[in-house]
C-alpha atoms as a PDB file:
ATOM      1  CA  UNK A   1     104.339  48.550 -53.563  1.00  0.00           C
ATOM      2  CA  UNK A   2     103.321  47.636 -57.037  1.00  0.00           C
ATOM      3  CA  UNK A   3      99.410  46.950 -58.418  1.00  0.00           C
ATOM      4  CA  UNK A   4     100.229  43.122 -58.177  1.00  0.00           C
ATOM      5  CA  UNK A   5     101.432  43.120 -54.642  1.00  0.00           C
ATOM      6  CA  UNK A   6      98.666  45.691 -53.648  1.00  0.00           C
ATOM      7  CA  UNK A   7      96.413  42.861 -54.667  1.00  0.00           C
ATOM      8  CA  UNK A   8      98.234  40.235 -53.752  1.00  0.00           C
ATOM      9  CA  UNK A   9      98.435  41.678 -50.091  1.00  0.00           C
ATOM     10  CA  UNK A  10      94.674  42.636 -49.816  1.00  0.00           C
ATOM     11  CA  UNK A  11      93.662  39.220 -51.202  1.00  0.00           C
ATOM     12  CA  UNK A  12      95.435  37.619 -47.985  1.00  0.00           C
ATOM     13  CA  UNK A  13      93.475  40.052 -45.738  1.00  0.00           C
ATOM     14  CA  UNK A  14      90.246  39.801 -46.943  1.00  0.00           C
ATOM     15  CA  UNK A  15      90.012  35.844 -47.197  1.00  0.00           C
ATOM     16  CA  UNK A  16      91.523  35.996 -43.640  1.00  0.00           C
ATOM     17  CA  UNK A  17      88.661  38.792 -42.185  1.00  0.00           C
ATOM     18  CA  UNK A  18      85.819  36.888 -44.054  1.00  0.00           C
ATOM     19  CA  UNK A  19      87.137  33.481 -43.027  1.00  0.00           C
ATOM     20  CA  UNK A  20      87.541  34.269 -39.123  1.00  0.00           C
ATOM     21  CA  UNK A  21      84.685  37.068 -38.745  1.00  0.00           C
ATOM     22  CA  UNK A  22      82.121  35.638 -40.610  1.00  0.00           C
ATOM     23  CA  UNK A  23      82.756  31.925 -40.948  1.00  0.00           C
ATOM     24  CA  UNK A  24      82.778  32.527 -45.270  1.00  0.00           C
ATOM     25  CA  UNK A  25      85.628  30.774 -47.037  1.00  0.00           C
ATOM     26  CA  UNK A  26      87.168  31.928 -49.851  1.00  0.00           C
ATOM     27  CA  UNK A  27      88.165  30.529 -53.229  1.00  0.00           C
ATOM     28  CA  UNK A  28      90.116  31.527 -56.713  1.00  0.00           C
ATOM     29  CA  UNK A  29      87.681  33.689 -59.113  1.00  0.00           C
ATOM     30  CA  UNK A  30      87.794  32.960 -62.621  1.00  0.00           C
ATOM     31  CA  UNK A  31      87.254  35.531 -65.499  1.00  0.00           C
ATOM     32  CA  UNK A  32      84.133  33.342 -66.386  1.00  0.00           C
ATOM     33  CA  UNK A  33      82.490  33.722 -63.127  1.00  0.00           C
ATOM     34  CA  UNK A  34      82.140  37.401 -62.972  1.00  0.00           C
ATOM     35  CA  UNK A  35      78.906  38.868 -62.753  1.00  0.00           C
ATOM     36  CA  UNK A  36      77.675  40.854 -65.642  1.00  0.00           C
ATOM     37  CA  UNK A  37      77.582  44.355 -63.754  1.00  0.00           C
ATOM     38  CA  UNK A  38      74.442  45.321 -66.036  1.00  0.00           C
ATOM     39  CA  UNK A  39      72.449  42.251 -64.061  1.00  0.00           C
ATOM     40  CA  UNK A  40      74.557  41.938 -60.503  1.00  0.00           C
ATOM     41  CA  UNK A  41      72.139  42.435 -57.715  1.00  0.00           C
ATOM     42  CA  UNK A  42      74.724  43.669 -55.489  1.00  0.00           C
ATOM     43  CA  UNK A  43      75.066  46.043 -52.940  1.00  0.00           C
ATOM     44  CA  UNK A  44      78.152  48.230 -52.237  1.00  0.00           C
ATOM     45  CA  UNK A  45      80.011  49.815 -49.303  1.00  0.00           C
ATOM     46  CA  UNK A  46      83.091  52.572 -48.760  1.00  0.00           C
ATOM     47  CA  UNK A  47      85.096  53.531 -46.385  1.00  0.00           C
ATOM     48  CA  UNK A  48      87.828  56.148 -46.527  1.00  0.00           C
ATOM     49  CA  UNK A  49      91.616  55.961 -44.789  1.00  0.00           C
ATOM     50  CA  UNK A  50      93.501  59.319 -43.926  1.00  0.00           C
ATOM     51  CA  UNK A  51      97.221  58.991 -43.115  1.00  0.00           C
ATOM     52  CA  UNK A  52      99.846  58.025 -45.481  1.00  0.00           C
ATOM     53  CA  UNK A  53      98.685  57.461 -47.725  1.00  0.00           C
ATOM     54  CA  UNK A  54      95.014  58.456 -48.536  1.00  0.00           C
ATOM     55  CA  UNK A  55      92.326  56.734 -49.737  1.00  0.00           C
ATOM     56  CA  UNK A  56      88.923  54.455 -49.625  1.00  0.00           C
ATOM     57  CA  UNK A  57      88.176  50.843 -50.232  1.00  0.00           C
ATOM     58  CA  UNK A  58      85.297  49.608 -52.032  1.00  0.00           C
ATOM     59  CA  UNK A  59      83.393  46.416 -51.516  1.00  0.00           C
ATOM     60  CA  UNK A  60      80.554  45.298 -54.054  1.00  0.00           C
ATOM     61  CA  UNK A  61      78.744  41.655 -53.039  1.00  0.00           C
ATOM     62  CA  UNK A  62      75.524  40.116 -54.534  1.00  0.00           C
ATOM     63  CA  UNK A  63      72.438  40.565 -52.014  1.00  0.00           C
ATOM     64  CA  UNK A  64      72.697  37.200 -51.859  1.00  0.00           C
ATOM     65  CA  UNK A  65      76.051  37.015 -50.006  1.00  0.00           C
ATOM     66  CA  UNK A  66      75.598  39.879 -48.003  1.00  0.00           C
ATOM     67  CA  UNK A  67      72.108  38.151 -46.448  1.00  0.00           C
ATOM     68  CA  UNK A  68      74.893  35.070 -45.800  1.00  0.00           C
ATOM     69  CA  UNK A  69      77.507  37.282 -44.073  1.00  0.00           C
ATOM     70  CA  UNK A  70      74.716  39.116 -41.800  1.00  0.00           C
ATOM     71  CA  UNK A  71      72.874  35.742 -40.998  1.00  0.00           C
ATOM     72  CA  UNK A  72      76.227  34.122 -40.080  1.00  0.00           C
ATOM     73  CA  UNK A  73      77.583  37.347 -38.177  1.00  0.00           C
ATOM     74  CA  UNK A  74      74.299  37.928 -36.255  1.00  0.00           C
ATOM     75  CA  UNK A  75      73.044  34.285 -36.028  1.00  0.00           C
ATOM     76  CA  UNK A  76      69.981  35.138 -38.113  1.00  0.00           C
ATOM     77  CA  UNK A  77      68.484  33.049 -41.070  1.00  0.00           C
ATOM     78  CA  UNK A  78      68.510  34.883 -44.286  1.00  0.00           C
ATOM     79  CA  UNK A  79      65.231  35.489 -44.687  1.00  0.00           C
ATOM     80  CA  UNK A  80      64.676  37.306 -41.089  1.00  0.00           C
ATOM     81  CA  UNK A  81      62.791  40.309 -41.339  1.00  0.00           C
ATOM     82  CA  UNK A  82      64.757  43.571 -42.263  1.00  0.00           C
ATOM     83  CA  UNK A  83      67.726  41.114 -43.461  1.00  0.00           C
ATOM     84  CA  UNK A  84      68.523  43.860 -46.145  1.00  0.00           C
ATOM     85  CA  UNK A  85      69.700  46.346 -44.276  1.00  0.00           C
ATOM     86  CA  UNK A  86      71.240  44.512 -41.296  1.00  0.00           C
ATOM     87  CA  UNK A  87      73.370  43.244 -44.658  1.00  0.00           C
ATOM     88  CA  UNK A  88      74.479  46.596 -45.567  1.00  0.00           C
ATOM     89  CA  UNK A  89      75.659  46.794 -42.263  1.00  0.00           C
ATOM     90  CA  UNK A  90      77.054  43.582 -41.872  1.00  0.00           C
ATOM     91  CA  UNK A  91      79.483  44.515 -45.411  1.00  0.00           C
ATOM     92  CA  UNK A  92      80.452  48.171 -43.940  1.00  0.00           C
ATOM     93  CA  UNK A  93      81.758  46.173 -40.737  1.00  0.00           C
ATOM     94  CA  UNK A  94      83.857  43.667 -43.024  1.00  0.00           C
ATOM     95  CA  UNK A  95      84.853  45.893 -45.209  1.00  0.00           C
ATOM     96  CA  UNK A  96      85.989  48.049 -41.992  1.00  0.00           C
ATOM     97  CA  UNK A  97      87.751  44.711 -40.927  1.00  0.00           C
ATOM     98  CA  UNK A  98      89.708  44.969 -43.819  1.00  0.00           C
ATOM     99  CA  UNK A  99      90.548  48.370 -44.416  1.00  0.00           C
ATOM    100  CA  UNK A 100      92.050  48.006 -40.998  1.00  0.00           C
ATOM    101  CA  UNK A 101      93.538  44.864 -40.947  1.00  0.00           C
ATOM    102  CA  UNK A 102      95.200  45.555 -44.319  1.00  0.00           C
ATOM    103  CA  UNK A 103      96.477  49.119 -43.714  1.00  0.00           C
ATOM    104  CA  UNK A 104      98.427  47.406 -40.655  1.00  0.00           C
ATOM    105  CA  UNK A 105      99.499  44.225 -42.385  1.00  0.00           C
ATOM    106  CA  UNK A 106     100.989  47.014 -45.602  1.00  0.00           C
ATOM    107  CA  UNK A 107     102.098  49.893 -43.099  1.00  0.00           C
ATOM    108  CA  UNK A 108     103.155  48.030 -39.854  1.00  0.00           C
ATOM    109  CA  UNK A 109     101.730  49.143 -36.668  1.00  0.00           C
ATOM    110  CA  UNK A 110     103.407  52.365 -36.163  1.00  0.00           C
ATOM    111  CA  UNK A 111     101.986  53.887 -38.818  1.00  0.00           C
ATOM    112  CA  UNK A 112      98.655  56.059 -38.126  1.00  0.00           C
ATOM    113  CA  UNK A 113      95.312  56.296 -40.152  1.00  0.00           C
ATOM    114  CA  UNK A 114      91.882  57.156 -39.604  1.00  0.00           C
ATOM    115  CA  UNK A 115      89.209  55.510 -40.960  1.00  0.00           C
ATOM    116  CA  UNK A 116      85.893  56.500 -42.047  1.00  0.00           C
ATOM    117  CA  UNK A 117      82.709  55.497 -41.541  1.00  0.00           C
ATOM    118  CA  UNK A 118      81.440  53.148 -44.063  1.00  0.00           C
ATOM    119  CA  UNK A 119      78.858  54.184 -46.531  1.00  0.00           C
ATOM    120  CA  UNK A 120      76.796  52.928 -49.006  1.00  0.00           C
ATOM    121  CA  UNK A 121      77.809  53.205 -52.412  1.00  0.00           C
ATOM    122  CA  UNK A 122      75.960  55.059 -55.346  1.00  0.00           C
ATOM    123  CA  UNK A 123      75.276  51.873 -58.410  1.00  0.00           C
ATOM    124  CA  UNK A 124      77.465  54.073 -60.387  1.00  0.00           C
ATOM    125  CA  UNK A 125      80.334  53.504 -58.937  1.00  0.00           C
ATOM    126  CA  UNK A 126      80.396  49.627 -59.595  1.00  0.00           C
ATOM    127  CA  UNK A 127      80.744  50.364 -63.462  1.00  0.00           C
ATOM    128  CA  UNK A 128      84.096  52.425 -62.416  1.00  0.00           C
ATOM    129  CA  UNK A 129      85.431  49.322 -59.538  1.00  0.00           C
ATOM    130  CA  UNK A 130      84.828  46.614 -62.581  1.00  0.00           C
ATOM    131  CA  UNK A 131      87.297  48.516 -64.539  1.00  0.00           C
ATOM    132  CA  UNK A 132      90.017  49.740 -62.243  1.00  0.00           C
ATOM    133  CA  UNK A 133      93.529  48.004 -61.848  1.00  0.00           C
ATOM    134  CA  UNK A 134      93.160  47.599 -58.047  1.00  0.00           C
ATOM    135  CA  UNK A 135      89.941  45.732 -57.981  1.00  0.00           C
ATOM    136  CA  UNK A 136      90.211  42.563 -57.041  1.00  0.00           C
ATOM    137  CA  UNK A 137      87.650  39.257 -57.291  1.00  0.00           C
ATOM    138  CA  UNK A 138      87.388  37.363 -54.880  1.00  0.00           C
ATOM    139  CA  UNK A 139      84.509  33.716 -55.025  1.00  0.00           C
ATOM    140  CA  UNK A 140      82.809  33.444 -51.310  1.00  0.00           C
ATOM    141  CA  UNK A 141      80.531  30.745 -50.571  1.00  0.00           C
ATOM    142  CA  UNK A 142      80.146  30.327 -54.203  1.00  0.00           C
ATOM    143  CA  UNK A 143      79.438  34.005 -54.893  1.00  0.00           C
ATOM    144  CA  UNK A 144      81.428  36.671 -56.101  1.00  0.00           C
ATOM    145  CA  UNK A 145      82.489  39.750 -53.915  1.00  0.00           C
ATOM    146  CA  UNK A 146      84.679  43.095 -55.794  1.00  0.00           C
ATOM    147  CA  UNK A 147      86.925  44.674 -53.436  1.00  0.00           C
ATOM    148  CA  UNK A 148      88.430  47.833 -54.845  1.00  0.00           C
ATOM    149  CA  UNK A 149      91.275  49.768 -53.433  1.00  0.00           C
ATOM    150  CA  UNK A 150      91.920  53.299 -54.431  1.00  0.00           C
ATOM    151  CA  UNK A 151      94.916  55.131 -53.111  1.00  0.00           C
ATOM    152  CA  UNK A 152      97.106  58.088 -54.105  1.00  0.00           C
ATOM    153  CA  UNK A 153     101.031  56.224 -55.409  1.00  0.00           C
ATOM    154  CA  UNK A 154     102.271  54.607 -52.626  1.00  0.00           C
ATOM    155  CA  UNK A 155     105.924  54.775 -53.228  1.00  0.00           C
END
């Protein structure tokens, strides 16, 4: 699979996880709505894949979205009390959603991999996802959201 279908492919999974698990639609992202990275309150999450072939996805969202996604996963409001890291958790379940749902959707069902737990990712990291040829933007409920897939060359 090439960069473009990679992308293409995780695109269709991720609007599909977000839309039925958390009731957030999905739209086209424009190069003039992306965050500057310097000034994105985000938060970030990883989880790895063993199998073949290796590798982790990343997801980056705005603190904003992510206190969405956990109110309308959990049925809270968005300003409950300890929203912030019931949103963390809230964006390692998606992004575990997704990891999942696209490693079948790419590999068929036959095809075994573990997955990690997810993790919180170091701030660092988002300079690294905003540059790399598998990222891909995606606009939620108005808001921007990076997913990042790193693999070794899937052939």
């Amino acid at each position: 699979m090439n960069d473009q279908e990679l992308r293409h492919a995780a695109a269709a999974v991720a609007n599909r996880i977000l839309g039925n698990a958390a009731f957030i639609f999905t739209d086209a992202l424009t190069p003039d709505q992306l965050p500057d990275p310097k000034l994105w309150d985000c938060l970030g999450v990883s989880i790895g894949f063993s199998g073949r072939p290796n590798g982790c996805f990343h997801l980056w969202a705005g603190r904003d979205f992510a206190h969405c996604a956990a109110a309308n996963m959990l049925g809270l409001e968005e300003d409950s009390p300890g929203i912030d890291e019931k949103s963390k958790d809230v964006l390692g379940e998606l992004l575990n959603m997704i990891a999942g749902a696209f490693l079948t959707d790419v590999f068929g069902e036959k095809q075994l991999f573990n997955l990690g737990l997810p993790e919180a990712l170091p701030r660092e990291e988002l300079d690294k996802d905003f540059q790399f040829v598998n990222s891909l933007w995606i606009m939620a409920e108005g808001k921007p959201l990076l997913v990042a897939l790193r693999t070794e060359r899937m052939e």
